[in-house]
C-alpha atoms as a PDB file:
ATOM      1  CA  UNK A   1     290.510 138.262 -10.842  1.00  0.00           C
ATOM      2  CA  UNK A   2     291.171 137.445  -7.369  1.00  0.00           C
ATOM      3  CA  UNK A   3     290.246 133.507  -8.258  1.00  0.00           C
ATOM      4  CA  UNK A   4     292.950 133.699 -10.657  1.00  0.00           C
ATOM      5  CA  UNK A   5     295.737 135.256  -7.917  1.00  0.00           C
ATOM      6  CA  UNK A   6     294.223 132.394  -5.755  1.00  0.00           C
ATOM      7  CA  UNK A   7     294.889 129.613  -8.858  1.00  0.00           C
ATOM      8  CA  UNK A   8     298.433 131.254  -9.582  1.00  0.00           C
ATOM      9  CA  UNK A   9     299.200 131.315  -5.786  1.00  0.00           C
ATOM     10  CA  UNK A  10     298.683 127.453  -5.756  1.00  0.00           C
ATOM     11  CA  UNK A  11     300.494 126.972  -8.848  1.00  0.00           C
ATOM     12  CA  UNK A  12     303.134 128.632  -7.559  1.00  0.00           C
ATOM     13  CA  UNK A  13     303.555 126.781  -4.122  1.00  0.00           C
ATOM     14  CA  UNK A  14     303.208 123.472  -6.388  1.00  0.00           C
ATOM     15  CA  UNK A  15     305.893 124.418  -8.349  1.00  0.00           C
ATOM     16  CA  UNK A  16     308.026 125.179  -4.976  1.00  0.00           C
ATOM     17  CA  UNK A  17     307.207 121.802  -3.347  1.00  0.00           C
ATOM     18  CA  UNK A  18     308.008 120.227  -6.749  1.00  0.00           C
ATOM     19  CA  UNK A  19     311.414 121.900  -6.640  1.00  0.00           C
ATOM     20  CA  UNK A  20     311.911 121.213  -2.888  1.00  0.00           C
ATOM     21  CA  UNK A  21     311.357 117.593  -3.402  1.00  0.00           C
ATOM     22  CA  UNK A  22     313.542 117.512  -6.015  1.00  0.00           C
ATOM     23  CA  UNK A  23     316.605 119.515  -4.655  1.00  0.00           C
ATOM     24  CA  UNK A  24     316.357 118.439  -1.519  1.00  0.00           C
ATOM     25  CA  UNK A  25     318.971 116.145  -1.665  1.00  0.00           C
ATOM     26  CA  UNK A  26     321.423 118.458  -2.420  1.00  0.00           C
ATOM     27  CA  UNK A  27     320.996 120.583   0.631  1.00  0.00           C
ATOM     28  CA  UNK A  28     324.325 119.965   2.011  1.00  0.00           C
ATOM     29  CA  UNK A  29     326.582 120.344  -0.583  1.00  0.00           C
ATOM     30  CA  UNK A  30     324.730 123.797  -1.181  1.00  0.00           C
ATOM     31  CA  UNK A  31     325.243 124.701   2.107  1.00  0.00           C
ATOM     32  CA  UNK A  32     328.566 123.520   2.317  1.00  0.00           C
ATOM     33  CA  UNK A  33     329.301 125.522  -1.427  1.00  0.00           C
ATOM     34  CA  UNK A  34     327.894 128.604   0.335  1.00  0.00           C
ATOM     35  CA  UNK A  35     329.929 128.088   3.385  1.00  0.00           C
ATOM     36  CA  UNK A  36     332.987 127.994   1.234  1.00  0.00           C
ATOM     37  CA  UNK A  37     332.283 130.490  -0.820  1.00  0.00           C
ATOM     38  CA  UNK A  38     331.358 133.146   1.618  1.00  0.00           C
ATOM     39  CA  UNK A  39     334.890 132.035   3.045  1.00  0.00           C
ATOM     40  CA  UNK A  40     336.438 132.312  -0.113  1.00  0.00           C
ATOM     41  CA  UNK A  41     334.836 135.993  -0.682  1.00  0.00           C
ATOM     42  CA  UNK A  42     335.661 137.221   2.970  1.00  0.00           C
ATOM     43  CA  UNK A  43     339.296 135.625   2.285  1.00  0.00           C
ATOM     44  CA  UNK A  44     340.174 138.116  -0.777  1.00  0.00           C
ATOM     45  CA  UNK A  45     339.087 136.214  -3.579  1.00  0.00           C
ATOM     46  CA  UNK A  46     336.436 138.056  -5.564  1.00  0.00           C
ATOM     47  CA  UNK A  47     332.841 137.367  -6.395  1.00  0.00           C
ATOM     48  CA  UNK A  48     333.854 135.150  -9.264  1.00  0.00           C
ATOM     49  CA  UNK A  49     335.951 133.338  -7.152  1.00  0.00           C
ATOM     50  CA  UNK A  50     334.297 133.379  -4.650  1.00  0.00           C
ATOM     51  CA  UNK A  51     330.942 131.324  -6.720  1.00  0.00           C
ATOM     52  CA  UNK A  52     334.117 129.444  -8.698  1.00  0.00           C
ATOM     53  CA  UNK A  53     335.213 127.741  -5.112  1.00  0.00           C
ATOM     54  CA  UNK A  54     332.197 127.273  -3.295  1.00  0.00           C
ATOM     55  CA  UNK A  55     330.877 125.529  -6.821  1.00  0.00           C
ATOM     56  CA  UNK A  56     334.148 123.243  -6.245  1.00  0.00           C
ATOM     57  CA  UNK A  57     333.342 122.838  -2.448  1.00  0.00           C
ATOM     58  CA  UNK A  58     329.550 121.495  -3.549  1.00  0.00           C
ATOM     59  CA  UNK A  59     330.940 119.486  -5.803  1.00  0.00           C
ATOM     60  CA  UNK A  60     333.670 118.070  -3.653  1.00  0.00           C
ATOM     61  CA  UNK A  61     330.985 117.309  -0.920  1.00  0.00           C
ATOM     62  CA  UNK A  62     328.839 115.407  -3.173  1.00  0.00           C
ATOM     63  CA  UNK A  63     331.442 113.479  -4.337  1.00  0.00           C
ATOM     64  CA  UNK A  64     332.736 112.635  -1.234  1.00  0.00           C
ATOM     65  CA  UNK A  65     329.356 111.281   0.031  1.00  0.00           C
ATOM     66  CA  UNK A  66     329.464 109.142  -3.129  1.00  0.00           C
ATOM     67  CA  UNK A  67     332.817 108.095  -2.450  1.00  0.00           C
ATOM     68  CA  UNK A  68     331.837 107.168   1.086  1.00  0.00           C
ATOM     69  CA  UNK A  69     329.251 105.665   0.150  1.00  0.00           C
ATOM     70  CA  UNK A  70     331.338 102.740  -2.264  1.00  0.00           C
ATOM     71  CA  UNK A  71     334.037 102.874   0.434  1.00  0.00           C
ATOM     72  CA  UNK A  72     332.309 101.881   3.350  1.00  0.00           C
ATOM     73  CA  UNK A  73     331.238  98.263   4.354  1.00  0.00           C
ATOM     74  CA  UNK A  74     329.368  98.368   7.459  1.00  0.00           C
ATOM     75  CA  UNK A  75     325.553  98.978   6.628  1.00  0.00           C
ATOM     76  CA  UNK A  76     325.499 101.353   9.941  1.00  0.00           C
ATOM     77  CA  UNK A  77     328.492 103.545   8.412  1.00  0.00           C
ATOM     78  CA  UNK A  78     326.222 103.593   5.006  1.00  0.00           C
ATOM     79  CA  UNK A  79     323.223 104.989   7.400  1.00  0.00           C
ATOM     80  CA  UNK A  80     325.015 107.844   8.923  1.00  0.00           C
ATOM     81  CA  UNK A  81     326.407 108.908   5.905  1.00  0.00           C
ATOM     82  CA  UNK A  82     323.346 108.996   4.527  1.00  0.00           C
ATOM     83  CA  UNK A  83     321.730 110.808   7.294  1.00  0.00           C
ATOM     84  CA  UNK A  84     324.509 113.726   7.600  1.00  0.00           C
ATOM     85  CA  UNK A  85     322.514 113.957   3.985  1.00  0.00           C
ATOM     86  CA  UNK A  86     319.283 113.922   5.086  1.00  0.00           C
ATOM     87  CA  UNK A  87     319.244 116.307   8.225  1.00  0.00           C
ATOM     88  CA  UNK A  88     319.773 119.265   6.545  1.00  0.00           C
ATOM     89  CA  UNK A  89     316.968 118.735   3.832  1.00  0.00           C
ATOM     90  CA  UNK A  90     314.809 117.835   6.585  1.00  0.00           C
ATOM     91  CA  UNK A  91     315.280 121.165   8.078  1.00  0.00           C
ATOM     92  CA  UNK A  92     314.947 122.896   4.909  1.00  0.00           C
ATOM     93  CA  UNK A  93     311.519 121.164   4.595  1.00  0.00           C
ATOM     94  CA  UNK A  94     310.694 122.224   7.925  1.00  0.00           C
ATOM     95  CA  UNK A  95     311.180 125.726   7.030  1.00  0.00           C
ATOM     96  CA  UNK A  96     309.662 125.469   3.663  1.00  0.00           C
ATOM     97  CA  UNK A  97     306.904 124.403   4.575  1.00  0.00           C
ATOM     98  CA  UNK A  98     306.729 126.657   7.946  1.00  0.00           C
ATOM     99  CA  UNK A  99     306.799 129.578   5.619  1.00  0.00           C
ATOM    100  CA  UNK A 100     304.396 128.462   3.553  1.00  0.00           C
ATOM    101  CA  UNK A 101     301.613 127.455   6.460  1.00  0.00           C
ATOM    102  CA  UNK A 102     302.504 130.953   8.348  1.00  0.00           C
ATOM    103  CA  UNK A 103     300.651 132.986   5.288  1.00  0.00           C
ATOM    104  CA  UNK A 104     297.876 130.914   4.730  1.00  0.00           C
ATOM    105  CA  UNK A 105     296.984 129.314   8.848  1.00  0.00           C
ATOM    106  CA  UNK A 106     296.607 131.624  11.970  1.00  0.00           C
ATOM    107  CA  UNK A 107     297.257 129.520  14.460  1.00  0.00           C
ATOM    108  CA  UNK A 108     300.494 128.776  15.856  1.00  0.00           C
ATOM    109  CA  UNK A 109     299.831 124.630  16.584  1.00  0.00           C
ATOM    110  CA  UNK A 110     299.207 123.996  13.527  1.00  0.00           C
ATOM    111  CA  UNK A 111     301.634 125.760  11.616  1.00  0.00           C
ATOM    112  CA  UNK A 112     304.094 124.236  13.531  1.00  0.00           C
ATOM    113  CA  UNK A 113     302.018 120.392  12.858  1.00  0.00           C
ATOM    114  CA  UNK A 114     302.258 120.876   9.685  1.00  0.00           C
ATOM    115  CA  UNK A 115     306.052 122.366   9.553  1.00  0.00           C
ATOM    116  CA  UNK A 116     306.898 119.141  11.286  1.00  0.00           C
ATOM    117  CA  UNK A 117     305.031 117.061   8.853  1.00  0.00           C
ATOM    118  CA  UNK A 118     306.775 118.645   6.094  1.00  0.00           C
ATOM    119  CA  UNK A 119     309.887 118.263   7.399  1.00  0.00           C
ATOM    120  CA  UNK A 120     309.383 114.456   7.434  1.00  0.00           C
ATOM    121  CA  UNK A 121     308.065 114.163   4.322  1.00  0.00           C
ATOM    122  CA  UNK A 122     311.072 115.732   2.875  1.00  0.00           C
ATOM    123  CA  UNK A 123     313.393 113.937   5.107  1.00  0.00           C
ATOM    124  CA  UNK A 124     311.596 110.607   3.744  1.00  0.00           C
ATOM    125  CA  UNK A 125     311.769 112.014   0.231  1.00  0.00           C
ATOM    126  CA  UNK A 126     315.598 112.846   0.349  1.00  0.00           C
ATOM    127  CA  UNK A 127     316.084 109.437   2.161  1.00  0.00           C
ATOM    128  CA  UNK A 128     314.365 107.453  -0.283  1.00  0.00           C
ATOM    129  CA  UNK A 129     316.110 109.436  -3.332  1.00  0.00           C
ATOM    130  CA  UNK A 130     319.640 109.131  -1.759  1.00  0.00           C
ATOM    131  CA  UNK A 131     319.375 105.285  -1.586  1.00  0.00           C
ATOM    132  CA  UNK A 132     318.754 105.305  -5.412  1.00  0.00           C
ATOM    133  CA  UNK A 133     321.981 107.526  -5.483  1.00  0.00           C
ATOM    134  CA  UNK A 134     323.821 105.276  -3.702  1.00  0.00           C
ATOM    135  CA  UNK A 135     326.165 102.942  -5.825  1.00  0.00           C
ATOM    136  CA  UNK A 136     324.850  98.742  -5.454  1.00  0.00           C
ATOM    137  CA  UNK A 137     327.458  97.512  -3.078  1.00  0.00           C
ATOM    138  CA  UNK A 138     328.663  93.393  -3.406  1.00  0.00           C
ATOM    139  CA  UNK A 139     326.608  91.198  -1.022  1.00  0.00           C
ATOM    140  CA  UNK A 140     328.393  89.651   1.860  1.00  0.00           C
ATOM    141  CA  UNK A 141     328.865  86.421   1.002  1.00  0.00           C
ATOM    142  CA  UNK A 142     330.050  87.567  -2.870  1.00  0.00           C
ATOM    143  CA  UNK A 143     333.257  86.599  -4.105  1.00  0.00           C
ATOM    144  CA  UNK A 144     335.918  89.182  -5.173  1.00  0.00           C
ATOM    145  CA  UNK A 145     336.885  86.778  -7.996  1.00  0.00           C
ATOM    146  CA  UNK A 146     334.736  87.037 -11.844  1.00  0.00           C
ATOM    147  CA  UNK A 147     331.910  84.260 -12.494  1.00  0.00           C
ATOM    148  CA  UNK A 148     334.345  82.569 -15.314  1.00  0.00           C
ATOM    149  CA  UNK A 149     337.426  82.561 -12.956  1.00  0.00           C
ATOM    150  CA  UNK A 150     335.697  80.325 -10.558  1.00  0.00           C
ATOM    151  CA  UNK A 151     335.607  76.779 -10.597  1.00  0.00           C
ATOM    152  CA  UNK A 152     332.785  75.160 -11.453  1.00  0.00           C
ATOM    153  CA  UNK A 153     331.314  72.942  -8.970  1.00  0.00           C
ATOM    154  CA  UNK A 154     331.170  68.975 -10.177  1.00  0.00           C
ATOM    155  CA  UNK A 155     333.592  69.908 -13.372  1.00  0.00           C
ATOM    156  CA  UNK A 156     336.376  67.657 -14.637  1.00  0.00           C
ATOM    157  CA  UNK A 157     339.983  69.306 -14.212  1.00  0.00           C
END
């Protein structure tokens, strides 16, 4: 019986990394959506409101980063934006995987080694997911002009 708990038990954290990886990208437009929404409630505006606006303010966020994302030129601008996104899953993987170590490791160190390590694997993870999210911008040197439009070089007039 108790090998079973101890199978589920790892099943179970599996399942929770698995998710964490997954959703980790979306850590700040959750917060954000929670932010709101608390606001929304403390404002007047109901439960169902309150979910109904801070959905919209989740949405709204992750739109915007796309939308910054496609707007922006500068590589460096691209970074940050991306990195507003990746700070807070990085601290949710810190304490995701802090809770996890503090139930199954005694000491102190290495919970906090391995709550660090965590943190930067989901920091990578989120990273490397929110570059496939972002839209393919035109190279430098691209014209803004369609390939038939152009001249073609050595053609007769």
């Amino acid at each position: 019986m108790i090998i079973l708990a101890i199978l589920l038990s790892l099943v179970g954290i599996a399942a929770l990394c698995w998710l964490l990886f997954n959703l980790a990208v979306f850590a700040l437009p959750f917060f954000a959506g929670v932010t709101i929404g608390i606001w929304a409630h403390s404002t007047g505006a109901g439960v169902p409101g309150a979910i109904l606006v801070g959905a919209i303010g989740a949405a709204v966020t992750f739109g915007l980063f796309q939308l910054l994302l496609l707007v922006a030129r500068p590589a460096w601008i691209k970074l940050l934006v991306v990195l507003a996104f990746v700070a807070p899953a990085a601290v949710a993987g810190y304490y995701a995987t802090f809770g996890i170590v503090k139930l199954t490791m005694p000491s102190e160190t290495w919970q906090l080694a391995f709550a660090i390590v965590g943190a930067v694997v989901v920091g990578i993870t989120a990273f490397m997911r929110l570059t496939m999210v972002a839209p393919p911008g035109r190279p430098e040197g691209a014209s803004r002009e369609p390939r038939e439009l152009r001249p073609k070089v050595g053609a007769a007039p």
